[in-house]
Protein backbone atom coordinates (compact mmCIF):
# COMPACT_ATOMS: atom_id res chain seq x y z
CA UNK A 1 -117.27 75.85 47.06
CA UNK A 2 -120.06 78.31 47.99
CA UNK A 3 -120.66 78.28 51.76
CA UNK A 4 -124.27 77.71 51.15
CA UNK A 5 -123.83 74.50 49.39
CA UNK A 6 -121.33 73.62 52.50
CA UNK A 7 -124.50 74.72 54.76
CA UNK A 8 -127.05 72.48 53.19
CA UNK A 9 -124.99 69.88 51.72
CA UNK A 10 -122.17 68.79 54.13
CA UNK A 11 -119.80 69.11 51.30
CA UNK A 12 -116.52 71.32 51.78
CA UNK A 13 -113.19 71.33 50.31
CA UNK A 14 -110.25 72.29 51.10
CA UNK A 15 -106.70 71.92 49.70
CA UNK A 16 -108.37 70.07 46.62
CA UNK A 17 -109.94 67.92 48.75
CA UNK A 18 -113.60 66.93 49.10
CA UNK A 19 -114.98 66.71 52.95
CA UNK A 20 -118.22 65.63 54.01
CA UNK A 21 -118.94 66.60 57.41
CA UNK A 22 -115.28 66.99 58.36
CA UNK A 23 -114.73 63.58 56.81
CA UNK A 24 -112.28 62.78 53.74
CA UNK A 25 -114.70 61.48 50.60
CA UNK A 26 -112.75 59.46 48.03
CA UNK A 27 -113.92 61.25 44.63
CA UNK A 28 -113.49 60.44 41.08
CA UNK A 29 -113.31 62.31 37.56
CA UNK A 30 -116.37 63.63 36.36
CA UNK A 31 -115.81 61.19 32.81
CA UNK A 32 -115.21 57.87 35.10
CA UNK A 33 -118.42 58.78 37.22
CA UNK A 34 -120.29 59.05 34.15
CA UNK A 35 -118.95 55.99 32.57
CA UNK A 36 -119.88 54.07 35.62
CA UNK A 37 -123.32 55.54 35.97
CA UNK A 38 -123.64 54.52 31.90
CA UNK A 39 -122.76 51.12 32.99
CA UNK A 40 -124.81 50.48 35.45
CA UNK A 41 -127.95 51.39 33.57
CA UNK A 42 -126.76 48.98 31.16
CA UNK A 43 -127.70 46.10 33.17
CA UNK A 44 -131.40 47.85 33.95
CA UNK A 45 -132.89 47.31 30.35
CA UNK A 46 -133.28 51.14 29.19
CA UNK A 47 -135.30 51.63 32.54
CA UNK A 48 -137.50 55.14 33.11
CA UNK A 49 -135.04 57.90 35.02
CA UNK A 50 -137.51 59.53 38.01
CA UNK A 51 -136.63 62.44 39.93
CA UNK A 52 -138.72 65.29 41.39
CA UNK A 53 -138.04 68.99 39.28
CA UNK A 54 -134.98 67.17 37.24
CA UNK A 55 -136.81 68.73 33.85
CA UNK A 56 -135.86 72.55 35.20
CA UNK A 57 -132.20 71.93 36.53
CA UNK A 58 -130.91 68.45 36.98
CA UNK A 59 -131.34 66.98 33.44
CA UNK A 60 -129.75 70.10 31.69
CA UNK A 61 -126.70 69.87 34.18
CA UNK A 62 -126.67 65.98 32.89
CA UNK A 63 -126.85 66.96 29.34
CA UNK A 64 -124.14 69.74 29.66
CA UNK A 65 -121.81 67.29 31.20
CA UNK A 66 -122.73 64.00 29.32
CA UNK A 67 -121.85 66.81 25.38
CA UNK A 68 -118.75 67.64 27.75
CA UNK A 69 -116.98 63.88 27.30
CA UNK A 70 -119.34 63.08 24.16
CA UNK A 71 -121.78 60.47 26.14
CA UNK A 72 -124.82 61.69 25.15
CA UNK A 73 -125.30 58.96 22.47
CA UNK A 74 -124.31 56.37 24.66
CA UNK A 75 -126.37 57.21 27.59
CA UNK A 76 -129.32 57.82 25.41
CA UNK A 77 -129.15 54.16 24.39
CA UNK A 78 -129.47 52.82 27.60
CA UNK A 79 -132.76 55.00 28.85
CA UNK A 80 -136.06 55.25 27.97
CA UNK A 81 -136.13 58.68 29.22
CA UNK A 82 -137.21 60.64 31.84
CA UNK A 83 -140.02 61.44 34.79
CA UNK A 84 -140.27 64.61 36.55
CA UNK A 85 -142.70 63.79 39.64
CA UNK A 86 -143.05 67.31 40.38
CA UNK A 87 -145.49 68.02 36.74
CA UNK A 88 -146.71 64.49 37.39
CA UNK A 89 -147.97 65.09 41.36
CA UNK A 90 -149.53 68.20 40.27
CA UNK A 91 -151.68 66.58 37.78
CA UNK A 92 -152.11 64.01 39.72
CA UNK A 93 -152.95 66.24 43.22
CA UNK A 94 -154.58 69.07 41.29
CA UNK A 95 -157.76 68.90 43.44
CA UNK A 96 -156.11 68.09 46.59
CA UNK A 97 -155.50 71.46 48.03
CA UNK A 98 -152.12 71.61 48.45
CA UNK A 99 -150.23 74.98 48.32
CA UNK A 100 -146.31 73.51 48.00
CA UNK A 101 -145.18 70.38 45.68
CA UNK A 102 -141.87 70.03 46.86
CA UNK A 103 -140.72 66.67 47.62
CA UNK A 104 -140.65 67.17 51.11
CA UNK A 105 -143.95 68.78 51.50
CA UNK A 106 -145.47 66.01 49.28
CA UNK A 107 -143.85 63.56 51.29
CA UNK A 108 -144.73 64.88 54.98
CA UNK A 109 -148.38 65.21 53.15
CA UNK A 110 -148.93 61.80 51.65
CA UNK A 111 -146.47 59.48 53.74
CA UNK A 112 -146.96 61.72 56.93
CA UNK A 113 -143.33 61.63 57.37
CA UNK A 114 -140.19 63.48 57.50
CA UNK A 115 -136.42 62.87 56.14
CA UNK A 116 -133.09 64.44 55.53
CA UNK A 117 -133.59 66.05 52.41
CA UNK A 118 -130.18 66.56 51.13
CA UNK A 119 -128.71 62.97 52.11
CA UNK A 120 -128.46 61.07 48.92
CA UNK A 121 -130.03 57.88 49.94
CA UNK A 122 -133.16 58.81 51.93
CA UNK A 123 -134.19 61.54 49.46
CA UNK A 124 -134.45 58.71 47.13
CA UNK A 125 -135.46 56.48 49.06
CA UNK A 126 -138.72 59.20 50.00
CA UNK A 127 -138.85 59.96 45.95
CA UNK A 128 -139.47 55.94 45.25
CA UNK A 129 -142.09 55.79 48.30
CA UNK A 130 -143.64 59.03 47.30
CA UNK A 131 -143.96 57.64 43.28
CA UNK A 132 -146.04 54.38 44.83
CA UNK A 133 -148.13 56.66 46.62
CA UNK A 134 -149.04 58.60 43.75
CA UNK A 135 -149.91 55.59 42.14
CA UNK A 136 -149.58 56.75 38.17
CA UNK A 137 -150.86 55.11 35.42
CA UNK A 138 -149.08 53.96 32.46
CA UNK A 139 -150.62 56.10 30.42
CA UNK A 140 -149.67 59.16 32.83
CA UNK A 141 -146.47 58.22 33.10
CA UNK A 142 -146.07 57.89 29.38
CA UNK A 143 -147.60 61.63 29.00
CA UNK A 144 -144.61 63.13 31.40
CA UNK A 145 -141.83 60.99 29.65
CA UNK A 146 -139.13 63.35 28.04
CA UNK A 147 -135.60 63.21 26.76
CA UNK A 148 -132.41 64.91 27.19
CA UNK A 149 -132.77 65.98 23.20
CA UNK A 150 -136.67 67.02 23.74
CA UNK A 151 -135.26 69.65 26.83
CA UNK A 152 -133.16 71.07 24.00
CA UNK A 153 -135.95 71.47 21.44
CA UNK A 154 -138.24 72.96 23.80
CA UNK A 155 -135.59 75.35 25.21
CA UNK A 156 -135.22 76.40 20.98
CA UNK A 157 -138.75 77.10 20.66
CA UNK A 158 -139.31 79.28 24.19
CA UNK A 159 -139.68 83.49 23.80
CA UNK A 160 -136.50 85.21 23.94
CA UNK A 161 -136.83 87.02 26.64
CA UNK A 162 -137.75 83.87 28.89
CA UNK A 163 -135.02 82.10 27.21
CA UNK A 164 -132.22 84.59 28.10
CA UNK A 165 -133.87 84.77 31.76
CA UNK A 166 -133.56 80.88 32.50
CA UNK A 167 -129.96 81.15 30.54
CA UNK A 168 -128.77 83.91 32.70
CA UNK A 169 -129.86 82.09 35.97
CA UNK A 170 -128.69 78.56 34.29
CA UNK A 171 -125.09 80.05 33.10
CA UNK A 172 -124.87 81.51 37.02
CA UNK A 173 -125.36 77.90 37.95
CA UNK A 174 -123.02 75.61 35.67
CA UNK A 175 -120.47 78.40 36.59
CA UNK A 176 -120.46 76.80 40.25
CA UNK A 177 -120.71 73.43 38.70
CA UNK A 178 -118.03 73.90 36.18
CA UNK A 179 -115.38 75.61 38.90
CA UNK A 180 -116.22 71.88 41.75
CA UNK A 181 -117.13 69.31 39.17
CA UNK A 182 -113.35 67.80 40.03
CA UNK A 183 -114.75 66.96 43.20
CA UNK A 184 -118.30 67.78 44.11
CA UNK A 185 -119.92 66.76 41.15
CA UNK A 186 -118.24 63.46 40.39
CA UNK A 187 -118.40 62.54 44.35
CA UNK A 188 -122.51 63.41 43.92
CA UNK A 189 -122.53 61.39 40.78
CA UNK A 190 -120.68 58.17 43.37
CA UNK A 191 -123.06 59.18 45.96
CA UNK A 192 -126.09 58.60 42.98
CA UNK A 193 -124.39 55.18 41.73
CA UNK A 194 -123.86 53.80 45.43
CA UNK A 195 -127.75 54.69 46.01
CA UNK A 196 -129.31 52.89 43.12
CA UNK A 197 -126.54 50.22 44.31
CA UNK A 198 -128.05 49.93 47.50
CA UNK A 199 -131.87 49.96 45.89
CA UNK A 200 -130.55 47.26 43.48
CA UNK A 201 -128.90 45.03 45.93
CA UNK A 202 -132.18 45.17 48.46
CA UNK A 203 -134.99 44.37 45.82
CA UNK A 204 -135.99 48.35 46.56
CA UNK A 205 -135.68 48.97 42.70
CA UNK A 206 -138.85 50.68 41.54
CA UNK A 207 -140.83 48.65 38.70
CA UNK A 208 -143.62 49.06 37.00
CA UNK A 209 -144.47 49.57 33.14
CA UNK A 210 -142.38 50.97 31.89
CA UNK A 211 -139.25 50.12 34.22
CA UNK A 212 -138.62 52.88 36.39
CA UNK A 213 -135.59 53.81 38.56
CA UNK A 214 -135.88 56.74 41.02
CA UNK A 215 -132.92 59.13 41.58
């Protein structure tokens, strides 16, 4: 594992074994966590993924690793699609001033506080708080809905030389993804599932029209 993913993250392993903060973390396979996360959309009613710059990184690293088991077509049928709030607060904010639209920023702006950005529950617990503040329509939200398979049709149609720039940069990071997925990745993926758990079990789950869900 990179030491500056152990810096920011917590995460470590050693001997094969995932540590967060010096503590053991059970983990599971990459397939199982994906099957679980599958399932547990199921009961949600094809509900609206949100996350804040997921269209850039997060949702291609999804997509790589849902083609990986063949899921795609599974977890397909159980979205909608999804939300990026960071395209949707700049439209939203575009006369506001602000220089920086990263989550934090936007929430230490709007919410006027401050959280630990790269513990799994509050940063989506800030993202859900942040997405009532901004307050977006239906019909905004329905202008910044994508899919996994509209990613891949505008990645097709980008200039080559852009395209082999974000590739390059992309390939650099699934490398680091594909060498900890046995641990890291499927532990994030349980970290993800016991989150929307937690949001589930305390009425916190986001709804609106469509149904959204904020990871």
């Amino acid at each position: 594992m990179q030491p500056g993913a152990s810096r920011i993250t917590g995460f470590s392993v050693r001997r094969q074994r995932l540590f967060l903060h010096r503590r053991p973390v059970l983990t599971s396979s990459l397939r199982e966590a994906l099957v679980s996360f599958i399932t547990f959309l199921r009961m949600l009613g094809r509900p609206v993924l949100v996350g804040h710059n997921i269209r850039r990184f997060d949702c291609h690293v999804l997509a790589r690793a849902l083609d990986e088991f063949s899921l795609r077509s599974d977890f397909q049928k159980e979205v909608c699609g999804f939300v990026d709030t960071l395209p949707l607060a700049r439209q939203l904010l575009k006369d506001s001033g602000l220089q920086s639209f990263k989550q934090e920023n936007l929430v230490k702006t709007l919410l006027g506080v401050s959280y630990a950005a790269h513990n799994a529950l509050e940063d989506v617990q800030a993202l859900q708080k942040l997405y009532w503040a901004l307050k977006p329509t239906a019909n905004q939200i329905h202008q910044h809905i994508f899919t996994l398979d509209s990613l891949a049709t505008a990645a097709v149609s980008q200039a080559p030389a852009a395209q082999s720039g974000f590739c390059e940069r992309f390939s650099k990071a699934l490398a680091i993804v594909r060498e900890e997925r046995a641990f890291l990745k499927a532990s994030l993926c349980l970290v993800s599932l016991y989150c929307m758990y937690r949001l589930l079990k305390h009425n916190t789950i986001l709804t609106c029209t469509p149904k959204c869900i904020v990871l």
